[in-house]
N, C-alpha and C. Protein backbone atom coordinates (compact mmCIF):
# COMPACT_ATOMS: atom_id res chain seq x y z
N UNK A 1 49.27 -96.14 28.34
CA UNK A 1 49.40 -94.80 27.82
C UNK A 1 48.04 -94.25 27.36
N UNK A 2 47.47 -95.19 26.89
CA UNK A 2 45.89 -94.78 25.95
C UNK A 2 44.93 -94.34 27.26
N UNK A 3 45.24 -95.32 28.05
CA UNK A 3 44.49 -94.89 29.63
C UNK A 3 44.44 -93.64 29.96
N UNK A 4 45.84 -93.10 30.16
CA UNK A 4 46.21 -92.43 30.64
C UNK A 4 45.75 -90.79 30.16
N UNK A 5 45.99 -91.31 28.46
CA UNK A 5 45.22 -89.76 27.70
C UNK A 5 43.97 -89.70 27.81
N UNK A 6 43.13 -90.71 28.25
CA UNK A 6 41.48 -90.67 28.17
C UNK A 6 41.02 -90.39 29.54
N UNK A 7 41.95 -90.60 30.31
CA UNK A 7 41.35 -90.36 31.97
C UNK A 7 41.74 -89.17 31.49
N UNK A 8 42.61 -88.39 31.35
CA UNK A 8 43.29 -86.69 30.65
C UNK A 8 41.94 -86.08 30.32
N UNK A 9 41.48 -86.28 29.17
CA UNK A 9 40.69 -86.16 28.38
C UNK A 9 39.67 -85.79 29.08
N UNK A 10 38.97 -86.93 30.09
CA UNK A 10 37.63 -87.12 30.44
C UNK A 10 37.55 -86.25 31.10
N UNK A 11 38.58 -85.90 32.43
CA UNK A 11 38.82 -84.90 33.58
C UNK A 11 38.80 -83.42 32.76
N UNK A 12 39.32 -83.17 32.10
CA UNK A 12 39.53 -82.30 30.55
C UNK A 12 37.64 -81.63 30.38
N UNK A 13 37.41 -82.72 29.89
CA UNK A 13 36.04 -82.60 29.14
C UNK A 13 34.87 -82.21 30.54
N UNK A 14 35.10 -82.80 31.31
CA UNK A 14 34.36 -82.73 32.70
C UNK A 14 34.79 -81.57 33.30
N UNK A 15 35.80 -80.97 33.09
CA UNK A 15 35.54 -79.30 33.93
C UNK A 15 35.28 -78.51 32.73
N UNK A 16 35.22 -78.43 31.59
CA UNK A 16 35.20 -77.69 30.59
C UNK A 16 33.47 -77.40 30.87
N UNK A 17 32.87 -78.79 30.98
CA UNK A 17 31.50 -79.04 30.61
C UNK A 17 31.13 -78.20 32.18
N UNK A 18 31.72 -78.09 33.32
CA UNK A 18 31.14 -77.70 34.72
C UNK A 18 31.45 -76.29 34.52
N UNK A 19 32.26 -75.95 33.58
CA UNK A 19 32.76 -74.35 33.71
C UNK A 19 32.00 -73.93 32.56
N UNK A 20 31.29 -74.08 31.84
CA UNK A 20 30.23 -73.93 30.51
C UNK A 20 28.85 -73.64 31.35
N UNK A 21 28.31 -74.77 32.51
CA UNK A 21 27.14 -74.33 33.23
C UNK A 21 27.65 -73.29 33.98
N UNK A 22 28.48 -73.60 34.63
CA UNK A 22 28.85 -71.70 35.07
C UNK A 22 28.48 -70.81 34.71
N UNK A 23 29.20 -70.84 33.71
CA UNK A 23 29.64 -69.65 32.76
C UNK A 23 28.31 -69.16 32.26
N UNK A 24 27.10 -70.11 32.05
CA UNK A 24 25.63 -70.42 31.03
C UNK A 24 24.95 -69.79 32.84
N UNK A 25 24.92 -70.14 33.70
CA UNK A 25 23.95 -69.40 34.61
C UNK A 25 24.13 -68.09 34.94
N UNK A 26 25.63 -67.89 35.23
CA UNK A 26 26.23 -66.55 35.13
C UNK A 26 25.42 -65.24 33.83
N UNK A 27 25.44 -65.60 32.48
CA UNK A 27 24.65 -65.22 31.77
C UNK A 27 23.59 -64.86 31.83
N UNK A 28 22.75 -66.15 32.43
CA UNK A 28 21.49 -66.08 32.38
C UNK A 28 20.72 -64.91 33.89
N UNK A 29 21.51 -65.23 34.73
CA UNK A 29 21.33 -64.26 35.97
C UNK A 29 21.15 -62.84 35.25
N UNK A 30 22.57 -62.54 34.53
CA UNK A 30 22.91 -60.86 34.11
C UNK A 30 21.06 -60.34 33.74
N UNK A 31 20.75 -61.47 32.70
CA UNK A 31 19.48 -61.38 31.66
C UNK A 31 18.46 -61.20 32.44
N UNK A 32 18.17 -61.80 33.62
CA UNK A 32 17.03 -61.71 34.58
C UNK A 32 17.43 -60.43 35.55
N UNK A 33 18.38 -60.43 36.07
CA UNK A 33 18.27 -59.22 37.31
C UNK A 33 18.77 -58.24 36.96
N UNK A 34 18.38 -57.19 38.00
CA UNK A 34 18.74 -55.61 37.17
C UNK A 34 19.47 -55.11 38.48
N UNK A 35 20.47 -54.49 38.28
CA UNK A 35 20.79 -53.69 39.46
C UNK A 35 20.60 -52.22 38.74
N UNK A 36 20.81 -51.01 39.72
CA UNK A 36 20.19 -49.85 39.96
C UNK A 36 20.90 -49.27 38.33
N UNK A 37 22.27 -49.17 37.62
CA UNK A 37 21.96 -48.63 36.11
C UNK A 37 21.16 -49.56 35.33
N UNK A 38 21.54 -50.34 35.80
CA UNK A 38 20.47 -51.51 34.54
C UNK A 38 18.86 -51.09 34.44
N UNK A 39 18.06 -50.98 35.40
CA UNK A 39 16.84 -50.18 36.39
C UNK A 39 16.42 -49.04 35.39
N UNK A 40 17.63 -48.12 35.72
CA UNK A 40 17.13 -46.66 35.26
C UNK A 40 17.54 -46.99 34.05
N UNK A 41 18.20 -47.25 33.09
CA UNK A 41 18.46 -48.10 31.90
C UNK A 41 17.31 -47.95 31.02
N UNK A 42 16.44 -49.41 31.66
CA UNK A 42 15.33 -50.35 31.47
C UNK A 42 13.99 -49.24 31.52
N UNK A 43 14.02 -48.07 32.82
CA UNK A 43 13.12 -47.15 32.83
C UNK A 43 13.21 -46.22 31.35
N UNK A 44 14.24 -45.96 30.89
CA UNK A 44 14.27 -44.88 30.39
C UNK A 44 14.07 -45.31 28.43
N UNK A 45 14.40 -46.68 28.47
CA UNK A 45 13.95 -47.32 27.37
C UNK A 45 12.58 -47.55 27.40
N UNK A 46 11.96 -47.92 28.68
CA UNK A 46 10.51 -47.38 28.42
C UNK A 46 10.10 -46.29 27.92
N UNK A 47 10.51 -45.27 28.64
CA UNK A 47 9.78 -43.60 28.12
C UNK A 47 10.42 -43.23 26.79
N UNK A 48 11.56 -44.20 26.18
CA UNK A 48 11.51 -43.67 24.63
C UNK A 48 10.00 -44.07 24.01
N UNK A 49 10.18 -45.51 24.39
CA UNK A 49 8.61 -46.60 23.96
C UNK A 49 7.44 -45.75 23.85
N UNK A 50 7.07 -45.16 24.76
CA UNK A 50 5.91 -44.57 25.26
C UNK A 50 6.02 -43.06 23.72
N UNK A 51 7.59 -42.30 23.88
CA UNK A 51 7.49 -41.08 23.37
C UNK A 51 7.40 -41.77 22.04
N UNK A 52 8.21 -42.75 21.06
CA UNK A 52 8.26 -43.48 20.05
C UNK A 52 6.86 -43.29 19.57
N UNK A 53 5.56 -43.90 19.95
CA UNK A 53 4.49 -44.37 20.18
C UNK A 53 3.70 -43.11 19.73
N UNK A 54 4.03 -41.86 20.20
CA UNK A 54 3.23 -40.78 19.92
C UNK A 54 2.17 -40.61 20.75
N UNK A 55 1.93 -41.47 21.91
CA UNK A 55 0.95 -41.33 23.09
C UNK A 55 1.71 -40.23 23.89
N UNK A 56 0.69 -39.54 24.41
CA UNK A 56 1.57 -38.53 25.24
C UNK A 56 0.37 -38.51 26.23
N UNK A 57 0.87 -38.97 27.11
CA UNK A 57 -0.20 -38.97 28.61
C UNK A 57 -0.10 -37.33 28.97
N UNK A 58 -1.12 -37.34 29.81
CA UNK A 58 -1.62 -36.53 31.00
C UNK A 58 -1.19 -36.62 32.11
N UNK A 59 -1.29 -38.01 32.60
CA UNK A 59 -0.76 -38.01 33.81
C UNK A 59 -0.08 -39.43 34.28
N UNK A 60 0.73 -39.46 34.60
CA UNK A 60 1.16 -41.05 35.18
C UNK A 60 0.49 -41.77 36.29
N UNK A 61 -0.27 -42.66 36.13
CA UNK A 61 -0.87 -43.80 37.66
C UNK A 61 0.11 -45.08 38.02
N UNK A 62 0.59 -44.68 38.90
CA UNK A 62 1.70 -45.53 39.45
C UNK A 62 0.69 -46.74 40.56
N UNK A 63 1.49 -47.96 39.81
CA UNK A 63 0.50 -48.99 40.13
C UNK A 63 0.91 -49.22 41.59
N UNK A 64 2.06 -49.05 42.02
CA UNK A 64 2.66 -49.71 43.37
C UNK A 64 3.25 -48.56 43.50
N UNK A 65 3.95 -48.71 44.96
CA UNK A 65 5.16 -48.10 45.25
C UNK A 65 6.49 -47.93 44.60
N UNK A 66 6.91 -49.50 44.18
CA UNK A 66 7.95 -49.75 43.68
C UNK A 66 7.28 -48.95 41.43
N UNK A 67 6.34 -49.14 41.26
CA UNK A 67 5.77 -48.53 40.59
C UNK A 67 5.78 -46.68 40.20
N UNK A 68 6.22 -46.61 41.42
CA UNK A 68 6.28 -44.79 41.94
C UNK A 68 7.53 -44.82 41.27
N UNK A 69 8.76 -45.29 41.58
CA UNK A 69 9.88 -45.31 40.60
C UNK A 69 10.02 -45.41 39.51
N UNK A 70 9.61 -46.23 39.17
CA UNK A 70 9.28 -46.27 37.82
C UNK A 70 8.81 -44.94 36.96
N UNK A 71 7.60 -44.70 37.54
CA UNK A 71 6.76 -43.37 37.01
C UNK A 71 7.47 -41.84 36.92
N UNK A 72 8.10 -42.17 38.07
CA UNK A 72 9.42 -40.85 38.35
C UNK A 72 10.42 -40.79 37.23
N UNK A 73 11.26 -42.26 37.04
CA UNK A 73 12.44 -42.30 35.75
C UNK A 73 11.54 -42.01 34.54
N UNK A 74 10.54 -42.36 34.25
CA UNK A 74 9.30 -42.57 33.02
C UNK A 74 9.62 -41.04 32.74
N UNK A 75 8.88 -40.21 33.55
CA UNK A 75 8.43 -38.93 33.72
C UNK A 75 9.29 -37.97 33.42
N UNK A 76 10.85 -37.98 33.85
CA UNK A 76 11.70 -37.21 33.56
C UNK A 76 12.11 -37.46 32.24
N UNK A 77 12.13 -38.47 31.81
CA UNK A 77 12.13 -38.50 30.22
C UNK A 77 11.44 -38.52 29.08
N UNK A 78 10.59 -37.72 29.26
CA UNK A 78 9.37 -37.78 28.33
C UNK A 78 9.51 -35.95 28.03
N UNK A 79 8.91 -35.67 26.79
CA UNK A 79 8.77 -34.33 26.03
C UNK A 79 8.32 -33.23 27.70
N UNK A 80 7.57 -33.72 28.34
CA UNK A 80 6.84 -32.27 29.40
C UNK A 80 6.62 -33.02 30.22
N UNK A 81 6.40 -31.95 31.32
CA UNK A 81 6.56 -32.64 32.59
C UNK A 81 5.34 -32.54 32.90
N UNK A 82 4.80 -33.83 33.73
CA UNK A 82 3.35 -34.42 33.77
C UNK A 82 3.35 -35.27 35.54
N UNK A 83 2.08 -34.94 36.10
CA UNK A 83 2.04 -35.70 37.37
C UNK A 83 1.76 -36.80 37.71
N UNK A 84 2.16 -36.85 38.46
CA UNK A 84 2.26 -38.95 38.84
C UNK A 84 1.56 -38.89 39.93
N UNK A 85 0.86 -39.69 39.60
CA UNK A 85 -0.24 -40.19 40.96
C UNK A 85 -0.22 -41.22 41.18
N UNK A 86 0.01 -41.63 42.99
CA UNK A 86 0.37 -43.25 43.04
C UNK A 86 -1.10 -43.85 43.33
N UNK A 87 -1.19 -45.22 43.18
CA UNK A 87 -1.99 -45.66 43.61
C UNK A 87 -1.64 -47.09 44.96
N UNK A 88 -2.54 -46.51 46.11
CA UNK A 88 -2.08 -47.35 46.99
C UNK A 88 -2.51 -48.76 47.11
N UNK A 89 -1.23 -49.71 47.67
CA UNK A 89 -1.13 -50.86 47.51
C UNK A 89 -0.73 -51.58 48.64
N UNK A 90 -1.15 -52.75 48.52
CA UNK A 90 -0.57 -53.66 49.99
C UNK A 90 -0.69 -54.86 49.22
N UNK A 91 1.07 -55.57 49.34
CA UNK A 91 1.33 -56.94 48.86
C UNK A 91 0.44 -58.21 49.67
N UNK A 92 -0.91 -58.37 49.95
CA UNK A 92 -1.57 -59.23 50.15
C UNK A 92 -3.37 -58.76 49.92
N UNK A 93 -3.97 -59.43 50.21
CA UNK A 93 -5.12 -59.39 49.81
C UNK A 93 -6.01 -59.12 51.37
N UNK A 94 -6.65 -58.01 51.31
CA UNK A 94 -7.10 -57.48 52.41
C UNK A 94 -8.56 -56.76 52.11
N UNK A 95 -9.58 -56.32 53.33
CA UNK A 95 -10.50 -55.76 52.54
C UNK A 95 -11.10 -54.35 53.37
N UNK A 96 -9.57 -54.20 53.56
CA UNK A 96 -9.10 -52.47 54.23
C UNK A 96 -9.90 -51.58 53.09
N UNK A 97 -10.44 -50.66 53.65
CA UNK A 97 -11.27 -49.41 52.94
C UNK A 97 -10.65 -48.25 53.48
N UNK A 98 -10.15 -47.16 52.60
CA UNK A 98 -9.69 -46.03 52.70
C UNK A 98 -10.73 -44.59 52.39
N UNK A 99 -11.60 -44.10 52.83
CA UNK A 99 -11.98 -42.83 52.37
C UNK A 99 -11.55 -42.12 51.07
N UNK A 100 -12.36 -42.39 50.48
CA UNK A 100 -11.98 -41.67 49.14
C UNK A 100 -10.62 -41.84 47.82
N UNK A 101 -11.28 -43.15 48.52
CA UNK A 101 -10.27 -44.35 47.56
C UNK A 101 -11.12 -45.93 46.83
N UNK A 102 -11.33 -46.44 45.77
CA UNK A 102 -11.84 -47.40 45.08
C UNK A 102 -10.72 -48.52 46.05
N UNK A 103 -11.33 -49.62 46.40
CA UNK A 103 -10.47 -50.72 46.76
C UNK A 103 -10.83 -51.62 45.73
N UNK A 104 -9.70 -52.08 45.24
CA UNK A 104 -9.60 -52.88 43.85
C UNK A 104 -9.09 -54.48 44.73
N UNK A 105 -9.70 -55.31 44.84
CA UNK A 105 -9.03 -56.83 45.85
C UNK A 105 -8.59 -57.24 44.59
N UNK A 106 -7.40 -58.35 44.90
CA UNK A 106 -7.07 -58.99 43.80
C UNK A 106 -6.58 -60.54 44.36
N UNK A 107 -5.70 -61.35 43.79
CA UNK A 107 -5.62 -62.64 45.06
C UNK A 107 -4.64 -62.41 45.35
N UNK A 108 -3.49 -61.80 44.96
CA UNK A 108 -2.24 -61.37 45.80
C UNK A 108 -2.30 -60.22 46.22
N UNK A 109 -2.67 -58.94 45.49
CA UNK A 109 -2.61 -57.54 46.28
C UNK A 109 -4.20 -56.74 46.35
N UNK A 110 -4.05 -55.80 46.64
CA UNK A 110 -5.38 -54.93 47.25
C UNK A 110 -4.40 -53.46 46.89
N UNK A 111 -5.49 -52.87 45.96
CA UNK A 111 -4.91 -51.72 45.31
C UNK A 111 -6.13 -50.69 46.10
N UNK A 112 -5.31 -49.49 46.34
CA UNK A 112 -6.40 -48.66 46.29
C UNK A 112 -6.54 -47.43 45.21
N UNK A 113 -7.52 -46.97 44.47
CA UNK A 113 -7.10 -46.35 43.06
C UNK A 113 -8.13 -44.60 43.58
N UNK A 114 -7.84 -43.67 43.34
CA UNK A 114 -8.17 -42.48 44.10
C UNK A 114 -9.52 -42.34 43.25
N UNK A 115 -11.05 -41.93 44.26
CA UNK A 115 -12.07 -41.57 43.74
C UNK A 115 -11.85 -40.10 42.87
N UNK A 116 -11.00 -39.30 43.16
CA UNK A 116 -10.73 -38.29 42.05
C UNK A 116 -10.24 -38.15 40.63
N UNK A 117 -10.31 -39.49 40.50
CA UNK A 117 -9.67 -39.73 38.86
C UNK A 117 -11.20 -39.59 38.27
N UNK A 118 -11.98 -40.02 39.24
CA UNK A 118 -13.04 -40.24 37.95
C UNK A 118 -13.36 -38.74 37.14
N UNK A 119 -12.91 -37.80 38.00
CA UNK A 119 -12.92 -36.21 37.12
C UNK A 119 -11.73 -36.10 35.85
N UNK A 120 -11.04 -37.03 36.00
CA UNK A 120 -10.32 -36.80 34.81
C UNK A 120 -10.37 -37.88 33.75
N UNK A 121 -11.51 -38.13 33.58
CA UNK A 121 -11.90 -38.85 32.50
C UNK A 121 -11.19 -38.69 31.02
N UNK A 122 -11.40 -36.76 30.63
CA UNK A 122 -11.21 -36.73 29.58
C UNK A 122 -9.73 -36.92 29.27
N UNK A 123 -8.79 -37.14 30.46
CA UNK A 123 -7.21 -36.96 29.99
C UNK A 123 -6.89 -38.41 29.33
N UNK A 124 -5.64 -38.45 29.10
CA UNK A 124 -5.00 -39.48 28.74
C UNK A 124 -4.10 -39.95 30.08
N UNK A 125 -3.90 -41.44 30.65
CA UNK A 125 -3.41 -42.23 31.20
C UNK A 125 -2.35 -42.89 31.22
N UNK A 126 -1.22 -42.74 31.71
CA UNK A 126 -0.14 -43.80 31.25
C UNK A 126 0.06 -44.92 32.80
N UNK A 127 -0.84 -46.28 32.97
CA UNK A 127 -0.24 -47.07 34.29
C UNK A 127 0.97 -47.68 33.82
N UNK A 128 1.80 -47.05 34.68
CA UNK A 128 3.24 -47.70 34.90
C UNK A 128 3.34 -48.99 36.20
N UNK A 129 4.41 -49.70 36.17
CA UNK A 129 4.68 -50.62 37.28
C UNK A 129 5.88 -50.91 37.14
N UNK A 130 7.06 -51.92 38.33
CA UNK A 130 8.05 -52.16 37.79
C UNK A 130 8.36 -53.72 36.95
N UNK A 131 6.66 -54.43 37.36
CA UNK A 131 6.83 -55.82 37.26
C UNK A 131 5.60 -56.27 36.80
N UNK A 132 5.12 -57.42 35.53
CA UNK A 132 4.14 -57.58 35.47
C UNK A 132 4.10 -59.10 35.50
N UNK A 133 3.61 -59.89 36.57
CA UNK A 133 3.30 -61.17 36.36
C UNK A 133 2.45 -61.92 35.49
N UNK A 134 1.16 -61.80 35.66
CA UNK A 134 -0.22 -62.02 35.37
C UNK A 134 -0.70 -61.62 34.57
N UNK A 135 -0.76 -60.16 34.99
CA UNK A 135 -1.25 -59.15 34.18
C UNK A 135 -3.13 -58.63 34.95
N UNK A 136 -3.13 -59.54 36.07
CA UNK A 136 -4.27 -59.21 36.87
C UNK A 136 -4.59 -58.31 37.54
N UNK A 137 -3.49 -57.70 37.82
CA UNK A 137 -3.69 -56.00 38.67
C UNK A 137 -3.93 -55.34 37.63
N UNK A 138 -3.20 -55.03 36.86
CA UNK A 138 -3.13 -54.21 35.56
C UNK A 138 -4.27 -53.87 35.51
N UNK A 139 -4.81 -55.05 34.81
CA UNK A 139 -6.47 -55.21 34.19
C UNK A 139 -7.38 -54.60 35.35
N UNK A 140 -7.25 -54.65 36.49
CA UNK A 140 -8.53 -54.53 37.15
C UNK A 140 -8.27 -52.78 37.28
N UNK A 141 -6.91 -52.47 37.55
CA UNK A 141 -7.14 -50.83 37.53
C UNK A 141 -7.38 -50.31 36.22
N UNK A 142 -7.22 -50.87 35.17
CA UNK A 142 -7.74 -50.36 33.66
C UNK A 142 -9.15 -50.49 33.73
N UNK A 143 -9.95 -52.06 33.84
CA UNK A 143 -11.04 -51.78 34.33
C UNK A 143 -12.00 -50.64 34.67
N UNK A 144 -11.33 -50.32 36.35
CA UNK A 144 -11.69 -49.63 37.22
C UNK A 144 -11.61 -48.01 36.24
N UNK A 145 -10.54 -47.93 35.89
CA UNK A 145 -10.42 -46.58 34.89
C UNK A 145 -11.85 -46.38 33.53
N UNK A 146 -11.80 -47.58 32.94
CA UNK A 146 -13.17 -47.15 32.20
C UNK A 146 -14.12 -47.61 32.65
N UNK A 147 -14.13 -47.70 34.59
CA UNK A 147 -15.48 -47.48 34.74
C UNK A 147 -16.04 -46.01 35.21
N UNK A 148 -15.19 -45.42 35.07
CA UNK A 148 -14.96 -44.21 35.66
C UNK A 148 -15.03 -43.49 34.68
N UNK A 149 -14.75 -43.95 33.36
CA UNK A 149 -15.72 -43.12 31.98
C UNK A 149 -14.32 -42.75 31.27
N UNK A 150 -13.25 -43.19 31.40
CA UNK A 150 -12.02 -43.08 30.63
C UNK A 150 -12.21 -43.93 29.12
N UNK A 151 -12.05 -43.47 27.92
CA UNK A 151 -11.82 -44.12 26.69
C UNK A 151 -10.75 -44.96 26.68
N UNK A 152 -10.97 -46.09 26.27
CA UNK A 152 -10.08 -46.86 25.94
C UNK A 152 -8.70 -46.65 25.48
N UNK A 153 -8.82 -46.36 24.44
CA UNK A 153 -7.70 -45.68 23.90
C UNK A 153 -7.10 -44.16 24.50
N UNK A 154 -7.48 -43.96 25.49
CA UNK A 154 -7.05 -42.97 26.62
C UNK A 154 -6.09 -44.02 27.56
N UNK A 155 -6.12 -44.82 27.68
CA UNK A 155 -5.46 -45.72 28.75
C UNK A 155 -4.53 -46.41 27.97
N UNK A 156 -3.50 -46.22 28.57
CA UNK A 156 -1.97 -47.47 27.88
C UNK A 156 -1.42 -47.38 29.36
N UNK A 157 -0.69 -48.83 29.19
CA UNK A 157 0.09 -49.08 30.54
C UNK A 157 1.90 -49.52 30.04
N UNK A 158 2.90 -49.34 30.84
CA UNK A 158 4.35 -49.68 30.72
C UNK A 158 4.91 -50.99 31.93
N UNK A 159 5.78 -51.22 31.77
CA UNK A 159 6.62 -51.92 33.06
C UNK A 159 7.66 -52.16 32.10
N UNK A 160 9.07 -51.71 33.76
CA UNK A 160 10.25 -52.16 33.13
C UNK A 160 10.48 -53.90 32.74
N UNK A 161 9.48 -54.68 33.31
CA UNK A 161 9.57 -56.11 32.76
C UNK A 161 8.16 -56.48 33.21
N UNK A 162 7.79 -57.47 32.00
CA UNK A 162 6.57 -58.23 32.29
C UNK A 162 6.92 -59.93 31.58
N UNK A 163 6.04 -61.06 32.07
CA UNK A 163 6.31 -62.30 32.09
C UNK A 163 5.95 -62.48 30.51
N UNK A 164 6.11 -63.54 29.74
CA UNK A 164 5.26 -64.15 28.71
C UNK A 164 4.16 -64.41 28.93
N UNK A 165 3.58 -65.03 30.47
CA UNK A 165 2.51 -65.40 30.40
C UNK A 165 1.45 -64.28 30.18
N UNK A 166 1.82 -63.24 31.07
CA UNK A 166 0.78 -61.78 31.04
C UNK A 166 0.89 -61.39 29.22
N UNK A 167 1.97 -61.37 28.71
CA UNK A 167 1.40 -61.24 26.85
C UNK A 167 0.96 -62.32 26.46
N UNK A 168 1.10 -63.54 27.10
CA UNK A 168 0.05 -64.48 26.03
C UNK A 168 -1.05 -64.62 26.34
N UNK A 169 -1.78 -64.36 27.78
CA UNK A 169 -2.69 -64.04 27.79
C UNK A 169 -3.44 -62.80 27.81
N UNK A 170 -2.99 -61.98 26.75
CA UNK A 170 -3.00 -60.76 26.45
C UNK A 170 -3.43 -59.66 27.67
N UNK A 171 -2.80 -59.88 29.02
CA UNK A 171 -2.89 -58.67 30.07
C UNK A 171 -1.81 -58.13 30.15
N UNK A 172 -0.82 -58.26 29.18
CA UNK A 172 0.73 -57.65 29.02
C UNK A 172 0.20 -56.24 28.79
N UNK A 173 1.46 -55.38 29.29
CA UNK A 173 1.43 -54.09 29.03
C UNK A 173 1.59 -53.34 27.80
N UNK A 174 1.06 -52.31 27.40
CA UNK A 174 1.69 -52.05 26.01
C UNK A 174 3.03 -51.53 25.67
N UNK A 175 3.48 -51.34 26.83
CA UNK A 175 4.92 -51.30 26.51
C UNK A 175 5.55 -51.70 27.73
N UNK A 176 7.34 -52.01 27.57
CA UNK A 176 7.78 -52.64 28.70
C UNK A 176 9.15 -53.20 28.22
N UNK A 177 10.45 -53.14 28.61
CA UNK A 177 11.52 -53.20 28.58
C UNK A 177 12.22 -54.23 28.13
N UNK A 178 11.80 -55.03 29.36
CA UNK A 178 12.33 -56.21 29.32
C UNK A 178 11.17 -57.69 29.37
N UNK A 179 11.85 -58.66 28.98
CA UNK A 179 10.62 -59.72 28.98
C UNK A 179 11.14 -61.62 29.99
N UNK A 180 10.47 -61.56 30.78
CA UNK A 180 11.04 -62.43 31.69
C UNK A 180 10.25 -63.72 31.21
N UNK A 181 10.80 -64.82 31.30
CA UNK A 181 10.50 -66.27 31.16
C UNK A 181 9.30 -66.56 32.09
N UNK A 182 9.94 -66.50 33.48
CA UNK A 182 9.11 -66.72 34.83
C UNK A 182 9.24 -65.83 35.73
N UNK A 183 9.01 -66.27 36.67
CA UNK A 183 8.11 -64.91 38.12
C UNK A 183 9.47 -65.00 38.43
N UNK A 184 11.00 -65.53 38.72
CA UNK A 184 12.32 -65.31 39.02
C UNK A 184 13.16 -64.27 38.22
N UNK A 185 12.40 -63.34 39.19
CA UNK A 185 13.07 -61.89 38.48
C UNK A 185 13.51 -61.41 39.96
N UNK A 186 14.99 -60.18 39.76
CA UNK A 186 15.43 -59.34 40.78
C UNK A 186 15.68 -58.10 40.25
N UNK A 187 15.21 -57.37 40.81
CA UNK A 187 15.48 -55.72 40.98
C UNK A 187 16.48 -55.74 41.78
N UNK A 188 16.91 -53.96 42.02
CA UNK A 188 17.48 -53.72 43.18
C UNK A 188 17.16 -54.15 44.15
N UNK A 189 16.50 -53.65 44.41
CA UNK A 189 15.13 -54.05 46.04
C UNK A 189 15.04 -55.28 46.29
N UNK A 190 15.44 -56.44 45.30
CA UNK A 190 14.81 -57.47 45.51
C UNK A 190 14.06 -58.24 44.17
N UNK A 191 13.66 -59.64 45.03
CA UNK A 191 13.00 -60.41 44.46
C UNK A 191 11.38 -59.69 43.74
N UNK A 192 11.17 -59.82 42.43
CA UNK A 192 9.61 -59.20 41.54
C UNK A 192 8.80 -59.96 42.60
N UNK A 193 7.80 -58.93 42.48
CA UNK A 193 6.71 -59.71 43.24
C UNK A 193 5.09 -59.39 42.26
């Protein structure tokens, strides 16, 4: 009989414990990936951040494409309406030159950032993105921005998520939604890159 309740038991305890990791990754997925309300969600809790903050950009520099979205949800929710300028990008490292474009190399992407910013020195900056790994792109178009004679404190950047590692090694954004463990993040679109 005693057998009988402990084999019970064990079988008992053994799906409880398999339906708990379930149940515990299931969770943990929700926390990492975003589908399209979660997205505009995550965007629009940025642009409180940004309005919160009392920074009020000039103009939005959209770091990527997927970045361009971002800057768009950003943009419609902010006090006035302000232009977004993308900056072009290619997910690998290349040493393609565009006319009247800064090529920024990096070891995963190759940004290109427009030689006409450098006339707008005196504005204020907001770089948006949807993803921050590193924090190595970031930096090099901030860089590139005060080499171009932008004040420091003219430049702040957003993303709807950036890693721990990019804030502990302080290339995190100054503002940003959500905060991911590791590079296993999903958007709509897909896997963060």
């Amino acid at each position: 009989m005693w057998n009988l309740i402990l084999a019970c038991t064990t079988v008992l305890g053994f799906g409880l414990a398999v339906w708990q990791a379930m149940r515990a990754e299931q969770l943990n997925k929700r926390q990492r990936d975003l589908d399209w309300p979660q997205f505009r969600n995550a965007a629009s809790d940025l642009a409180r951040s940004v309005d919160r903050s009392g920074y009020m950009p000039d103009f939005i520099l959209a770091i990527s494409d997927r970045g361009a979205i971002v800057g768009h949800l950003v943009a419609r929710e902010l006090r006035r309406q302000i232009p977004i300028i993308t900056v072009g990008y290619l997910d690998k490292e290349d040493t393609v030159s565009l006319p009247g474009f800064r090529t920024l190399c990096g070891t995963k992407a190759t940004s290109f950032l427009p030689e006409g910013l450098r006339g707008m020195s005196k504005s204020r900056a907001l770089l948006v993105d949807d993803f921050v790994m590193s924090g190595d792109g970031l930096s090099r178009v901030r860089n590139q921005l005060l080499e171009y004679g932008f004040e420091p404190d003219h430049i702040r950047s957003g993303t709807v998520v950036t890693t721990r590692l990019a804030i502990a090694n302080k290339k995190g954004p100054d503002y940003y939604s959500r905060e991911a463990r590791d590079y296993d993040f999903y958007f709509p679109w897909g896997r963060a890159k």
